[in-house]
N, C-alpha and C. Protein backbone atom coordinates (compact mmCIF):
# COMPACT_ATOMS: atom_id res chain seq x y z
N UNK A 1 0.85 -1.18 0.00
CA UNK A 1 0.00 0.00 0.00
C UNK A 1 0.89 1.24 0.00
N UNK A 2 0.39 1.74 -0.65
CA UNK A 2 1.46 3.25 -0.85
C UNK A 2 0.45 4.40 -0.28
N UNK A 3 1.71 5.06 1.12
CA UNK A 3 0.32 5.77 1.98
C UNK A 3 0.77 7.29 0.98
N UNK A 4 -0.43 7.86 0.77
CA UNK A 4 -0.83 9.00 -0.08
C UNK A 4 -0.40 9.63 1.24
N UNK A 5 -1.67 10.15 2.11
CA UNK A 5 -1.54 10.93 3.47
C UNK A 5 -2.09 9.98 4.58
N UNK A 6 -1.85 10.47 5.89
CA UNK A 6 -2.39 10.15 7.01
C UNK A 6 -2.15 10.95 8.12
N UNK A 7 -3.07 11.15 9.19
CA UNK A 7 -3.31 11.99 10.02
C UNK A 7 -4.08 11.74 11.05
N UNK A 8 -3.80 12.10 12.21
CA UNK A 8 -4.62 11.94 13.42
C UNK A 8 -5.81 12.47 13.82
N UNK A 9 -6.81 11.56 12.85
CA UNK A 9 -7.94 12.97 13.29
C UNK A 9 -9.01 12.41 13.92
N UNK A 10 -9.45 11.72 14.90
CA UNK A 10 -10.16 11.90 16.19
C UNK A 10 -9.21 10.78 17.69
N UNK A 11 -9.29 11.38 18.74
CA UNK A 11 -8.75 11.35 19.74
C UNK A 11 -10.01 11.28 21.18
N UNK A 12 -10.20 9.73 21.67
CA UNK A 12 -11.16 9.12 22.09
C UNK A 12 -10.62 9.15 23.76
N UNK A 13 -11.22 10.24 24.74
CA UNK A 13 -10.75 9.71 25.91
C UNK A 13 -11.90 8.81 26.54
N UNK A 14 -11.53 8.56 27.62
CA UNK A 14 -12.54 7.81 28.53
C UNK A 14 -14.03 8.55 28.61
N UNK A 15 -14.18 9.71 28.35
CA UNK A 15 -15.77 10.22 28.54
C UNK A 15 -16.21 10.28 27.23
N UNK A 16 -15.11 10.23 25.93
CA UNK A 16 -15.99 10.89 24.69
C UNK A 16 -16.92 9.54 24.54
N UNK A 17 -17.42 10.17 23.39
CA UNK A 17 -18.32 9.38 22.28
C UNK A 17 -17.27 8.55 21.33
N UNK A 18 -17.37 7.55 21.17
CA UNK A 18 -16.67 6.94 19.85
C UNK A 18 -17.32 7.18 18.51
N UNK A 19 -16.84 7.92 17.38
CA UNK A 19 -16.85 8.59 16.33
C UNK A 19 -17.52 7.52 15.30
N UNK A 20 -18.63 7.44 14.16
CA UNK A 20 -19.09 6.48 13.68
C UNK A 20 -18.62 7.17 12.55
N UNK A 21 -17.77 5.70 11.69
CA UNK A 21 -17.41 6.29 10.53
C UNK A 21 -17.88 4.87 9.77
N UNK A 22 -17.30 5.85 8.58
CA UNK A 22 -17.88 4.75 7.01
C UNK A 22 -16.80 4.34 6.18
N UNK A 23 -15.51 4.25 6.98
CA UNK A 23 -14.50 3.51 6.34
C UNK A 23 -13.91 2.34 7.37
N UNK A 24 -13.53 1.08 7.03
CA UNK A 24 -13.13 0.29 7.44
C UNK A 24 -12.08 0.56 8.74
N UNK A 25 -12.10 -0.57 10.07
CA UNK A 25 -11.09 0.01 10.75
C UNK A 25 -10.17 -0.99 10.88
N UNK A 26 -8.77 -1.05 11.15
CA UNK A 26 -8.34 -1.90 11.98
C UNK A 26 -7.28 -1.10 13.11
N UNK A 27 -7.63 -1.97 14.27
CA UNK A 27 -7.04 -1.76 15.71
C UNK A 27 -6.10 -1.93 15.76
N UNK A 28 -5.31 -1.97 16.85
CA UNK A 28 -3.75 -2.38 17.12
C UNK A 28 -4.00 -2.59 18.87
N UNK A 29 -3.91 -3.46 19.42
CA UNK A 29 -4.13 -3.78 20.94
C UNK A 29 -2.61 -4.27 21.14
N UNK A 30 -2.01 -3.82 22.39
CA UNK A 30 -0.62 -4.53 23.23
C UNK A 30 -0.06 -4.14 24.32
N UNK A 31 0.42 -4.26 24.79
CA UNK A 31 1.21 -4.07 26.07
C UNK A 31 1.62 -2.51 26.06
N UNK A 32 1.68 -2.45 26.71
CA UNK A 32 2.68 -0.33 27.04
C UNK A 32 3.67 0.02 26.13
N UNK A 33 4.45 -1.21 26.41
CA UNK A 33 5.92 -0.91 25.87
C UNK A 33 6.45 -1.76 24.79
N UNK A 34 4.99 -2.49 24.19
CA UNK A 34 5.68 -3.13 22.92
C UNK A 34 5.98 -2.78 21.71
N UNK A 35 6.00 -1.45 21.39
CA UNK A 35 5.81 -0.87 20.14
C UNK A 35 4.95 -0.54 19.30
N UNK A 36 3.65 -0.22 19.56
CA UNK A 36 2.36 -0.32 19.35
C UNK A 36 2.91 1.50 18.30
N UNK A 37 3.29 2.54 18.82
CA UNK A 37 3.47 3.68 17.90
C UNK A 37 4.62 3.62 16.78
N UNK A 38 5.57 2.74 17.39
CA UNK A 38 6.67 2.36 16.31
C UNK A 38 6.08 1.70 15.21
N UNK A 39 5.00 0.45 15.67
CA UNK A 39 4.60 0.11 13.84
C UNK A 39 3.89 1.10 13.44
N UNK A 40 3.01 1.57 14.00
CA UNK A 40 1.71 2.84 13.54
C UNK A 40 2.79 3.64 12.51
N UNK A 41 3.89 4.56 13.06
CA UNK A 41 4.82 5.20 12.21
C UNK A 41 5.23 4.72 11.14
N UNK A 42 6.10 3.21 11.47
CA UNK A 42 6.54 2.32 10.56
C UNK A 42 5.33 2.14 8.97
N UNK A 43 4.44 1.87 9.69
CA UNK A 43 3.69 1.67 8.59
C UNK A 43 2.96 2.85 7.65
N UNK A 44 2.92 3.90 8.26
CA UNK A 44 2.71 4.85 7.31
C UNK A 44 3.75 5.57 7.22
N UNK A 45 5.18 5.30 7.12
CA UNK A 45 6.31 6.01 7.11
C UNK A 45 6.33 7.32 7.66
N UNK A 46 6.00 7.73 8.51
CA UNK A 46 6.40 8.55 9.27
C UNK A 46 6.68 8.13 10.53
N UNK A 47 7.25 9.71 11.15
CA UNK A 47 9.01 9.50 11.96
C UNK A 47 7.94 10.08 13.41
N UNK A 48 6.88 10.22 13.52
CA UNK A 48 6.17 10.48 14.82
C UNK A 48 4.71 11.27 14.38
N UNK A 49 4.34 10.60 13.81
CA UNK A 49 2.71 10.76 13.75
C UNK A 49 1.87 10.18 14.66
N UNK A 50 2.04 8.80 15.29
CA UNK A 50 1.89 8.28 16.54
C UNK A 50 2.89 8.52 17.35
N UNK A 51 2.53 9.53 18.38
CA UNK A 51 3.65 9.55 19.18
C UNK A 51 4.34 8.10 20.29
N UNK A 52 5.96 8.48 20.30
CA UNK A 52 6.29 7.37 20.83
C UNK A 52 6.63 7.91 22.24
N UNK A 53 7.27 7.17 23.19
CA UNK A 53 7.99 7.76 24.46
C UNK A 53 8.57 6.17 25.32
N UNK A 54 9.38 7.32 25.89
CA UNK A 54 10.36 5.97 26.50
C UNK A 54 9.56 5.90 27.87
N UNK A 55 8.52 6.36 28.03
CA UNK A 55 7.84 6.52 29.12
C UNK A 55 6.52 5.35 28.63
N UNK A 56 5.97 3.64 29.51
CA UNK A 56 5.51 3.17 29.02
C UNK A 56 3.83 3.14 29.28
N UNK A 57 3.12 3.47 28.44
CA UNK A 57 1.66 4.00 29.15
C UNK A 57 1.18 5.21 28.28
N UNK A 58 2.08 5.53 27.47
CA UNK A 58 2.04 6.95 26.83
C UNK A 58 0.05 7.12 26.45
N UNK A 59 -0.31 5.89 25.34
CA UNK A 59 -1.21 5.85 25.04
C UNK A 59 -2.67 5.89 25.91
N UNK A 60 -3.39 6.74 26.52
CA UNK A 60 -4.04 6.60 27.69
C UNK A 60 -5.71 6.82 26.58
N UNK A 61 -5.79 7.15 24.81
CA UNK A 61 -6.51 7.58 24.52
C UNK A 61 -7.07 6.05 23.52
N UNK A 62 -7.87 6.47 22.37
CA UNK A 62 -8.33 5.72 21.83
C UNK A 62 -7.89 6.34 20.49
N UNK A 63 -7.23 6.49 19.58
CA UNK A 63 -6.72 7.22 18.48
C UNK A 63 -6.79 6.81 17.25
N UNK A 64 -7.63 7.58 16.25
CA UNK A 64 -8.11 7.04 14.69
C UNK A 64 -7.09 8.07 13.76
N UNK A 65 -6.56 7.03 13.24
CA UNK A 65 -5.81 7.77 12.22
C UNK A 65 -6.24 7.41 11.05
N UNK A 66 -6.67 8.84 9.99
CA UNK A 66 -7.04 8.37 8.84
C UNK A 66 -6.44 8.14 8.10
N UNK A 67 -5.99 7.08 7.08
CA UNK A 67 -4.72 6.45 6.00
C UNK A 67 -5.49 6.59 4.77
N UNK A 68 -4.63 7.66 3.95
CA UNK A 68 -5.32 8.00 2.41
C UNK A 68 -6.93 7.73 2.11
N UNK A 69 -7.57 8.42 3.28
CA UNK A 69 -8.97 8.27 3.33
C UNK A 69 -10.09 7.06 2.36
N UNK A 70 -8.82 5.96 3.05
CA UNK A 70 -9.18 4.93 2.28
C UNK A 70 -9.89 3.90 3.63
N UNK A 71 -8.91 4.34 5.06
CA UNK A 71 -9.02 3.24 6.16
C UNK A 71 -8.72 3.94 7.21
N UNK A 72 -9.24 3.52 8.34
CA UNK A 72 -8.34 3.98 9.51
C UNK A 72 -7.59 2.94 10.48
N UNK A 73 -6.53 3.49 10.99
CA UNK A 73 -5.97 2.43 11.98
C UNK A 73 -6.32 3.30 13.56
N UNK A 74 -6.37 2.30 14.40
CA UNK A 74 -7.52 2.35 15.84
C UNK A 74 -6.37 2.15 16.56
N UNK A 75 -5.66 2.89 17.11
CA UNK A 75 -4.56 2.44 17.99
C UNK A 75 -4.98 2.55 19.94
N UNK A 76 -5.34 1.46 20.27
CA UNK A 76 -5.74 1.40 21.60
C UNK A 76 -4.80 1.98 22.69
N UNK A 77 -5.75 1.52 23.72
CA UNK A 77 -4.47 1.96 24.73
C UNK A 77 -4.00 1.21 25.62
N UNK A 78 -2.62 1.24 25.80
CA UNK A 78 -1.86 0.47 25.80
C UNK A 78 -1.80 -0.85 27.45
N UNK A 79 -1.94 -2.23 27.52
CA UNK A 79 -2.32 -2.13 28.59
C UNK A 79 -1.35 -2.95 29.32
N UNK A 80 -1.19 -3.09 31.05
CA UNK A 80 -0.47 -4.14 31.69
C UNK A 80 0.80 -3.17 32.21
N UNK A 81 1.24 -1.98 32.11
CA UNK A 81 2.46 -1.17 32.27
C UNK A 81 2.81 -0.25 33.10
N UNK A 82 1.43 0.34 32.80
CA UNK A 82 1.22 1.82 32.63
C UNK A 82 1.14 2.07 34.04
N UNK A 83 2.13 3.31 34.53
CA UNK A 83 1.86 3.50 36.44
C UNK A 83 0.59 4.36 36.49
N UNK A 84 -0.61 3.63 36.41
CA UNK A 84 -1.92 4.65 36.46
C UNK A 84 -2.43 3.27 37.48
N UNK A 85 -3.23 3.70 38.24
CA UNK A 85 -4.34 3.11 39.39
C UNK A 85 -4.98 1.96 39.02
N UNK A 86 -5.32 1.01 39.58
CA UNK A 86 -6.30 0.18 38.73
C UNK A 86 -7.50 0.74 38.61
N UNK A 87 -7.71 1.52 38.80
CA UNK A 87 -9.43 2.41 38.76
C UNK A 87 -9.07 2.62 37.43
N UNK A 88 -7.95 3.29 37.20
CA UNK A 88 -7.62 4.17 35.84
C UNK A 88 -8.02 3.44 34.80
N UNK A 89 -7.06 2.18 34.88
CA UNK A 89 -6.77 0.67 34.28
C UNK A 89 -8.47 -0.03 33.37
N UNK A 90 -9.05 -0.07 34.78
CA UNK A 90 -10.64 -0.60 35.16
C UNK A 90 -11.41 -0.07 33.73
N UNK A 91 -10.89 1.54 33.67
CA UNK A 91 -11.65 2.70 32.87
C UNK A 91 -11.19 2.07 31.22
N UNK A 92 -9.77 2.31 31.04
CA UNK A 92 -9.51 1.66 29.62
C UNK A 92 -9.97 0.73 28.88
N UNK A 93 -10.00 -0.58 30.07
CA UNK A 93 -10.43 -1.71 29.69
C UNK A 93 -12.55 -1.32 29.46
N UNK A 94 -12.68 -0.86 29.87
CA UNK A 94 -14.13 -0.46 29.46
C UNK A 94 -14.15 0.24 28.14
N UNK A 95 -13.37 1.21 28.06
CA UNK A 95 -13.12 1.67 26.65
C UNK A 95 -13.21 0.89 25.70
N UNK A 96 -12.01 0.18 25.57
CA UNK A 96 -11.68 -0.99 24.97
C UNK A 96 -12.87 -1.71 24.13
N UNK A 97 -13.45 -2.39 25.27
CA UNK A 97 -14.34 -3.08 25.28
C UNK A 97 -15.48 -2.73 24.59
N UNK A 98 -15.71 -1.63 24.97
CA UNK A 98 -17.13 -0.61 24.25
C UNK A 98 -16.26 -0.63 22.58
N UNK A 99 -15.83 0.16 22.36
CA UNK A 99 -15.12 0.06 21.60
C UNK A 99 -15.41 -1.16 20.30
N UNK A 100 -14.39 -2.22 20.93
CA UNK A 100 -14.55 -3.68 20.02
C UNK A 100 -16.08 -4.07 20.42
N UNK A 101 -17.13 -3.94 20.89
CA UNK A 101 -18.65 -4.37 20.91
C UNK A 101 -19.06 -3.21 19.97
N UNK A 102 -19.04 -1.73 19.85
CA UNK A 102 -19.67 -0.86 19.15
C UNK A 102 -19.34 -0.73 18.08
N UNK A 103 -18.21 -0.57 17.03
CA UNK A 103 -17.86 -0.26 15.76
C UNK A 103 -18.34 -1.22 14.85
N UNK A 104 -18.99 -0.39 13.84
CA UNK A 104 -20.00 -1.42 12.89
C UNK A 104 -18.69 -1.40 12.22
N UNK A 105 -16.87 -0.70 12.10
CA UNK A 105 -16.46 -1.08 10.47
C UNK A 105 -15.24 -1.39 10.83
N UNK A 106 -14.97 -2.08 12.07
CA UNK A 106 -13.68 -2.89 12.36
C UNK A 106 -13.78 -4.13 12.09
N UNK A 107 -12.93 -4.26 11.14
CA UNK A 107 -12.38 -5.09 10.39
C UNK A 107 -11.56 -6.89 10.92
N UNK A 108 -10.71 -6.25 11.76
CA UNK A 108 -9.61 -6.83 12.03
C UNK A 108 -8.63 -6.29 13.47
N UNK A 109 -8.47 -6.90 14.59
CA UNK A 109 -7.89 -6.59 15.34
C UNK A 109 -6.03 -7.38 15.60
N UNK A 110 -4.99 -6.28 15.48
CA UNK A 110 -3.87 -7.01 15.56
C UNK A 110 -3.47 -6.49 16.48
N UNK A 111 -2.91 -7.78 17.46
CA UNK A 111 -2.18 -8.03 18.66
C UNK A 111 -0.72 -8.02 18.74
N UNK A 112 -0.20 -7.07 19.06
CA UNK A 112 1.03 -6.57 19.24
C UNK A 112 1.80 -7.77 20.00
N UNK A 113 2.79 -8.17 20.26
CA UNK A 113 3.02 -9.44 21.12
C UNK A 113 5.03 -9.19 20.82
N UNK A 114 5.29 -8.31 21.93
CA UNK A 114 7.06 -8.75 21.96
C UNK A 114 7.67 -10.16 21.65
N UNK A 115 8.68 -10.21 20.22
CA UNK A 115 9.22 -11.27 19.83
C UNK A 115 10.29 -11.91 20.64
N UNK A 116 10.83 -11.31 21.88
CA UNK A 116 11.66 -11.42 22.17
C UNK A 116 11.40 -12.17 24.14
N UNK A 117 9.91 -12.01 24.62
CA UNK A 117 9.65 -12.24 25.60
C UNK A 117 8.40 -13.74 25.75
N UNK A 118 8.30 -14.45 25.99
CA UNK A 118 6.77 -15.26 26.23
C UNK A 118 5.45 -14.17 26.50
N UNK A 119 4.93 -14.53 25.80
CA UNK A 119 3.45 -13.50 26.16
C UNK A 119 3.05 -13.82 27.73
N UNK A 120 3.23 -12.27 28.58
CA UNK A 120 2.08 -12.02 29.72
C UNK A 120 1.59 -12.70 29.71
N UNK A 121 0.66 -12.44 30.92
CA UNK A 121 -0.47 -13.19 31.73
C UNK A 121 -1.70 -11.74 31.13
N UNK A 122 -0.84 -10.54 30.59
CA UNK A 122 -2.02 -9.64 30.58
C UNK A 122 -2.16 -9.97 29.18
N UNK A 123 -1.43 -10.68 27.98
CA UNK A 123 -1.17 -10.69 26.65
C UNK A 123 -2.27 -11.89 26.81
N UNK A 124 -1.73 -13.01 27.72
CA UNK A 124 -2.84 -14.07 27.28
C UNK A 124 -4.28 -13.82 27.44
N UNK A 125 -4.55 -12.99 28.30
CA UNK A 125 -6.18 -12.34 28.80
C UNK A 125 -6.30 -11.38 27.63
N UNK A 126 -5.87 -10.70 27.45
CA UNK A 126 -6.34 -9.84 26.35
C UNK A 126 -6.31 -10.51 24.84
N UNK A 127 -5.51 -11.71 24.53
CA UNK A 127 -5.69 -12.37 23.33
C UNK A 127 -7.01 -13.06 23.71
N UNK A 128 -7.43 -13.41 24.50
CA UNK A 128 -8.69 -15.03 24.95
C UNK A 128 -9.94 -13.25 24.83
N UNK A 129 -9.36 -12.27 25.32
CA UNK A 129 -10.75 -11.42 24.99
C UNK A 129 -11.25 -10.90 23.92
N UNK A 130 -10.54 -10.46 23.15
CA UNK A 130 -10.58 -10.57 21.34
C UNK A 130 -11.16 -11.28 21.04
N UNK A 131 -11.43 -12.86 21.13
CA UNK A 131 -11.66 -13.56 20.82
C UNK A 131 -13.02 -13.62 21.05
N UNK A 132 -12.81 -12.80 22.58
CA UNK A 132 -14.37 -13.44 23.11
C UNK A 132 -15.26 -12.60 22.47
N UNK A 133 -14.66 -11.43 21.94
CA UNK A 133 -15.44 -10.24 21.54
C UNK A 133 -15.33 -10.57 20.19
N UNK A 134 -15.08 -11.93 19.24
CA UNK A 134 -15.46 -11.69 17.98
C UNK A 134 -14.70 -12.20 17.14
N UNK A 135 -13.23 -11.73 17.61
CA UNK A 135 -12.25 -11.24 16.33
C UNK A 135 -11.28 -12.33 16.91
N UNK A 136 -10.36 -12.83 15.41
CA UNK A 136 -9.79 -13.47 15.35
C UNK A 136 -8.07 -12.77 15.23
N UNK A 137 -7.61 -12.37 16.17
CA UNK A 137 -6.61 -11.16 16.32
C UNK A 137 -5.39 -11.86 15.46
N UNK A 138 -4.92 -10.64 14.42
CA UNK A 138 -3.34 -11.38 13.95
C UNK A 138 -3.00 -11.04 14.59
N UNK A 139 -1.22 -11.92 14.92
CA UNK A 139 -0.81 -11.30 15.89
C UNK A 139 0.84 -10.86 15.09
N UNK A 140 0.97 -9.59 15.50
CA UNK A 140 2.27 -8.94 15.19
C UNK A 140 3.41 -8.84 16.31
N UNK A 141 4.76 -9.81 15.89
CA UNK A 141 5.83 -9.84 16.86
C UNK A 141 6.66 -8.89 17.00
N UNK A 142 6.48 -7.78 17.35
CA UNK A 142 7.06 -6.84 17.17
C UNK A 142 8.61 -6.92 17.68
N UNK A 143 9.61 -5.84 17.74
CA UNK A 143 10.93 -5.61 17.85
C UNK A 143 11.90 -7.04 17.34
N UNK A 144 11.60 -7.49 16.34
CA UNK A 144 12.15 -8.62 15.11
C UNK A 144 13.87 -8.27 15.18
N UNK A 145 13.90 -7.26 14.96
CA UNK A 145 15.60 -6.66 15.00
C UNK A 145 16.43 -7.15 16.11
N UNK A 146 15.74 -7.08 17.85
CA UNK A 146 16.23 -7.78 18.75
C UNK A 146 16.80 -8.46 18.83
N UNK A 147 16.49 -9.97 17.90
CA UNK A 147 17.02 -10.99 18.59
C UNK A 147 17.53 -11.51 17.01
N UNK A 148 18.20 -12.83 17.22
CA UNK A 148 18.98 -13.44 16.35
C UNK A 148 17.90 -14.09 15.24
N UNK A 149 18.74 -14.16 13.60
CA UNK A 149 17.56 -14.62 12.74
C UNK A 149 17.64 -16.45 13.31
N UNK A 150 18.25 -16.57 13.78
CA UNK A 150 18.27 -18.49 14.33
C UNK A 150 16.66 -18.78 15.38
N UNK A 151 16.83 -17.52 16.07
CA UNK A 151 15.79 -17.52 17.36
C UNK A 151 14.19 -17.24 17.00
N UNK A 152 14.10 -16.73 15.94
CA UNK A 152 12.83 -16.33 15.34
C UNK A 152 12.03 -17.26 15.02
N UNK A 153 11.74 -18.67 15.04
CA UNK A 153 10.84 -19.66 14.46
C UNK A 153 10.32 -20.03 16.14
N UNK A 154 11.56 -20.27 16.67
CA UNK A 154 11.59 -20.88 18.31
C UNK A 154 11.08 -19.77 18.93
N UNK A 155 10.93 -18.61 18.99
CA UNK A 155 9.88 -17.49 19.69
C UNK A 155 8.51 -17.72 18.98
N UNK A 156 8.56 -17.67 17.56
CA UNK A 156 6.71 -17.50 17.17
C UNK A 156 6.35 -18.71 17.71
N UNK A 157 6.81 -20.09 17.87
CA UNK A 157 6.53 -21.05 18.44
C UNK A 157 5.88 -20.75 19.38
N UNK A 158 6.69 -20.60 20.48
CA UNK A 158 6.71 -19.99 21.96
C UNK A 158 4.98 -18.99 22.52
N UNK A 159 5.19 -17.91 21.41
CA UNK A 159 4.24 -17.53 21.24
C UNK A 159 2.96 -17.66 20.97
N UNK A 160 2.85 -18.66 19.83
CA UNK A 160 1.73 -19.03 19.24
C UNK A 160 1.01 -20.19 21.03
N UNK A 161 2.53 -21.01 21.39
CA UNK A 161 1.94 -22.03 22.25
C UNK A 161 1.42 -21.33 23.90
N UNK A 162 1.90 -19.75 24.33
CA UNK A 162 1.44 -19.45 24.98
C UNK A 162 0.35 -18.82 25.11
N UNK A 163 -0.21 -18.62 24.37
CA UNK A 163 -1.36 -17.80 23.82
C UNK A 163 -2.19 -18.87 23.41
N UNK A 164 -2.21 -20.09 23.20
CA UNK A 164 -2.61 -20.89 22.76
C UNK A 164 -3.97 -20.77 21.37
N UNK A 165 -3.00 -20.05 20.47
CA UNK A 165 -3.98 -19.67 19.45
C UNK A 165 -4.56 -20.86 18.23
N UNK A 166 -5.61 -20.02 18.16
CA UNK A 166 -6.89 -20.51 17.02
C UNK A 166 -5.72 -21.42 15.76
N UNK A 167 -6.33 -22.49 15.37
CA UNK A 167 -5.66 -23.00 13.84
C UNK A 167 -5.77 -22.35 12.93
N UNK A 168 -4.55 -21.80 12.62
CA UNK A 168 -4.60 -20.35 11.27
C UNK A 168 -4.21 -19.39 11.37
N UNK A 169 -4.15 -19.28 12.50
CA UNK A 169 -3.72 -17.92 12.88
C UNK A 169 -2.34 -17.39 12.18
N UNK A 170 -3.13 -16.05 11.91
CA UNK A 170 -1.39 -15.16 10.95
C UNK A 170 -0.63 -14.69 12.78
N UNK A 171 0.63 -14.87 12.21
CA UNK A 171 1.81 -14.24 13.29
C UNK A 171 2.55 -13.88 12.10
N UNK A 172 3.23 -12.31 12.15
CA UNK A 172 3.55 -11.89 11.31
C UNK A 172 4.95 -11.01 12.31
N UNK A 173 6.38 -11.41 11.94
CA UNK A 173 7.30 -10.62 12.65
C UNK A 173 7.43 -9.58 12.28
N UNK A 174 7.82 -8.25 13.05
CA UNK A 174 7.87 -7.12 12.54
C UNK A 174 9.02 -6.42 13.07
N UNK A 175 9.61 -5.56 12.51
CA UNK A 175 10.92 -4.63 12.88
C UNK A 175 10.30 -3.17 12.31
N UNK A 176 10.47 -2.21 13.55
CA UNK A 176 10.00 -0.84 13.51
C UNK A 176 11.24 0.03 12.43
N UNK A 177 12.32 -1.11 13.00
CA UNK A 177 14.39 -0.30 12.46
C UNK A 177 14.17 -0.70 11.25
N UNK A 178 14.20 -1.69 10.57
CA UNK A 178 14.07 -2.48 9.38
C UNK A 178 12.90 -2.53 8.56
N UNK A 179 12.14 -2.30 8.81
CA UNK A 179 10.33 -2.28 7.96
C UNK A 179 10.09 -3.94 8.00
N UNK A 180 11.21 -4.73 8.47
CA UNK A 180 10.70 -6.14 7.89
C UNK A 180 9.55 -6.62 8.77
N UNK A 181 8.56 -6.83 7.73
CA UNK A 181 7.10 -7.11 8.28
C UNK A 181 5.87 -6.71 7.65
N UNK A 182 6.75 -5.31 7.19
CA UNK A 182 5.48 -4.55 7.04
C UNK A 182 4.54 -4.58 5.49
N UNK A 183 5.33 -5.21 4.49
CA UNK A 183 4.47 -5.80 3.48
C UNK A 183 3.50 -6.76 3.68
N UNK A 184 3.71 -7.65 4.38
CA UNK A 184 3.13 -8.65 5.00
C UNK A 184 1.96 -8.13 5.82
N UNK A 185 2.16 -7.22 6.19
CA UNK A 185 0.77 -6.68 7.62
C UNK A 185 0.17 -6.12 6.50
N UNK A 186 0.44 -4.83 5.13
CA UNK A 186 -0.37 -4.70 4.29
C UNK A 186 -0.87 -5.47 3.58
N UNK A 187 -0.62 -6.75 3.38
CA UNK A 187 -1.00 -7.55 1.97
C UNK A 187 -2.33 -8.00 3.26
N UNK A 188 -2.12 -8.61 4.63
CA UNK A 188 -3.76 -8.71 5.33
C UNK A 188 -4.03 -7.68 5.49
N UNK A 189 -3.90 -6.90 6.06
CA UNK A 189 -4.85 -5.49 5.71
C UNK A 189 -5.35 -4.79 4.55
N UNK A 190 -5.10 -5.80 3.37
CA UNK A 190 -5.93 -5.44 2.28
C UNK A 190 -6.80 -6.46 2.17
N UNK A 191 -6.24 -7.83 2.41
CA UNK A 191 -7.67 -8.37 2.17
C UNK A 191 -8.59 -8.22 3.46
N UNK A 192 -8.51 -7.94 4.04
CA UNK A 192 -9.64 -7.70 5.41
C UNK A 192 -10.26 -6.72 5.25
N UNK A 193 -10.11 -5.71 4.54
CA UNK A 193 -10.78 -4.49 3.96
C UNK A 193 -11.32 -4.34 3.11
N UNK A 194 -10.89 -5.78 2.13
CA UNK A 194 -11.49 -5.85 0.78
C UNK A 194 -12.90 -6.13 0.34
């Protein structure tokens, strides 16, 4: 996909309304600190259109970015990290939730999942809730660059068996430094939109 433009244009806190649109969505759900703004950038080549921070939690909103007003990507917020309250926590996950139950034009939800660690206890609850809510989450291994090309079959393994995912399931490695991945996340994000 060759991004024309893209831009941040609605920004969902805990009291708004979620915005009803008429173009296809797909989400991005993961941990604080897995790179959830590095692919967002990565993939529409820009250098901080999703903001990043070495601070993990950054994401506290619900954020639609429109991509060559063809699609939008839904970048959640980020969960399991973040030094906010569990009240705070309590609030997101309601977001969330409303969220993946309300949107008539989400598409596809992809699960962020560090290539380099065994998926959480918050990764495995939030993959089994996707599920429960519908969607059959790809899952994207993010920070690919990390680790050795020998180690990469023996992590998606790892992954796939802690999460204990659906037969079929896409796992797709990704590098934010390298782009490697990111043809691959467009070629399903075209047919899921298609």
């Amino acid at each position: 996909m060759i991004i024309k433009n893209a831009e941040l244009e609605t920004v969902c806190g805990i009291t708004s309304i979620l915005p009803v649109n008429d173009l296809p969505e797909v989400a991005f759900a993961g941990k604080s600190n897995v790179g959830k703004s590095s692919l967002i950038n990565g993939l529409l080549n820009r250098k901080s259109l999703a903001r990043t921070s070495s601070q993990p939690g950054k994401t506290q909103t619900i954020n639609f970015y429109n991509v060559n007003k063809e699609l939008y990507f839904v970048d959640l917020p980020g969960y399991g990290f973040a030094k906010v309250s569990k009240e705070e926590q309590r609030k997101w996950g309601v977001m969330i939730e409303n969220y993946l139950n309300s949107s008539k034009q989400l598409k596809a939800v992809m699960l962020l999942i560090d290539i380099r660690h065994e998926p959480s206890k918050n990764d495995v609850e939030m993959y089994k809730w996707i599920m429960h809510n519908g969607f059959n989450p790809i899952i994207i291994a993010t920070k690919l660059d990390k680790i050795k090309r020998s180690q990469v079959a023996k992590n998606i393994k790892i992954i796939k068996q802690t999460l204990s995912v659906e037969p079929g399931t896409i796992v797709i490695p990704f590098s934010a430094t390298t782009k490697q991945g990111r043809d691959e996340i467009f070629e399903v994000i075209s047919s899921v939109i298609s």
